[in-house]
Structure formats: structure tokens, C-alpha cells
Protein backbone atom coordinates (compact mmCIF):
# COMPACT_ATOMS: atom_id res chain seq x y z
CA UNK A 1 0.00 0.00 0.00
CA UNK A 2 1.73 3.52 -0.58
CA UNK A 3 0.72 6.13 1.07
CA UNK A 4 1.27 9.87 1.02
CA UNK A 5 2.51 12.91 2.75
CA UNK A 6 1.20 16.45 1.64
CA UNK A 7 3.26 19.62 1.79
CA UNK A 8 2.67 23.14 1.02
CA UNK A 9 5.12 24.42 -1.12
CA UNK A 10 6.50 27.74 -0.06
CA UNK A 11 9.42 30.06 -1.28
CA UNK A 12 11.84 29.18 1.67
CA UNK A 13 10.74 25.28 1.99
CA UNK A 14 8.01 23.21 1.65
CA UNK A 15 5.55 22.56 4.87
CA UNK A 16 4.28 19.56 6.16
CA UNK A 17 0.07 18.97 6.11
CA UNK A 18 -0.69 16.07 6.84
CA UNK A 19 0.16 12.05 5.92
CA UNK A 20 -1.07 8.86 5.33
CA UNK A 21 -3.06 10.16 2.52
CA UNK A 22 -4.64 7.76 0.34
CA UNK A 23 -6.93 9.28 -2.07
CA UNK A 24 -6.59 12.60 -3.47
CA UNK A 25 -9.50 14.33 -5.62
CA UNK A 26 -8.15 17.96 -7.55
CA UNK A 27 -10.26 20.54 -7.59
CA UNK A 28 -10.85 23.83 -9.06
CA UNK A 29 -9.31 25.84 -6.30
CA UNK A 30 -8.72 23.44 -3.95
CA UNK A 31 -7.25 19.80 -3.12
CA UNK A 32 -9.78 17.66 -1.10
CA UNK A 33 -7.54 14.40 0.76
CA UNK A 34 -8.54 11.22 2.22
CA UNK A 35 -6.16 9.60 4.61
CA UNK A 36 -6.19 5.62 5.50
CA UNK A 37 -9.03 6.36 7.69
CA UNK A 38 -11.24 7.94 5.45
CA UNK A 39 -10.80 11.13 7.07
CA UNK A 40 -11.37 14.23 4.54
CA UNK A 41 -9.25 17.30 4.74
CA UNK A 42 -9.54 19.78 2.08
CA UNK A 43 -6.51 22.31 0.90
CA UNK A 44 -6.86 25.51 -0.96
CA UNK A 45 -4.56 25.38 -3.71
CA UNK A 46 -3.34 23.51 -6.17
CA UNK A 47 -0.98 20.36 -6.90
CA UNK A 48 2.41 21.28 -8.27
CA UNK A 49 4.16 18.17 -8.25
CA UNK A 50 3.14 14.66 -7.22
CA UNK A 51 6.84 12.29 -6.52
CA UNK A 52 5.28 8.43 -6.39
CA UNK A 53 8.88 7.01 -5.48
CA UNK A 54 9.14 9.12 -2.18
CA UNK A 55 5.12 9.09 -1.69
CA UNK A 56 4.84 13.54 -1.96
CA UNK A 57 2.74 15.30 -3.38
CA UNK A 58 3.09 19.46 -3.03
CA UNK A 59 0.16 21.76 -2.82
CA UNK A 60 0.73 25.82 -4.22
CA UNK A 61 -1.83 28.38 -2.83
CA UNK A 62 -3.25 30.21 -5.53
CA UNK A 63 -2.67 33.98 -5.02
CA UNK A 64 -4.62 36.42 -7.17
């Protein structure tokens, strides 16, 4: 089973969400998250980069 850990990606370094995630829907202007308990968290942003091999996936705020 791989599971993954979200980070918000920042200028300086990237911040740590949350983990175990297991499903990940993309939205419009936001990411919505499942972890392995079916928990839902939902992000505002975006996904910049998803890396399978080290199970991250980084989430951009959208600034306007």
C-alpha cells in the first residue's frame, strides 16, 4: 500500500500537512484528501508536483 505525505510548497521550503493520505481528488481551487481512515481534509490550492517514489505530493496556494 503507498501512502502519502502532503506539503505546502513555499518560497523558503516546503511545509508539512498532513500524511497517510490515500486518495486525493483535484479541484478547481482546492485539493480535497482522504487519509487511511477515510478522514477528509480539504486544501486551498493547487498540486504542483506529485513524486510516487518518495510518496509527496506538493500543494501551491493560488494567489490572485
Amino acid at each position: 500500500m503507498c501512502l502519502s505525505s502532503v506539503y505546502r510548497k513555499n518560497a523558503d521550503e516546503n511545509v508539512f500537512l498532513c500524511k497517510n493520505i490515500a486518495r486525493v481528488i483535484p479541484g478547481e481551487n482546492e485539493v480535497v484528501l482522504y487519509d487511511l481512515m477515510g478522514v477528509k481534509t480539504c486544501i486551498p490550492g493547487k498540486i504542483v508536483d506529485i513524486d510516487l517514489l518518495e510518496n509527496i505530493i506538493l500543494v501551491k496556494e493560488e494567489t490572485e
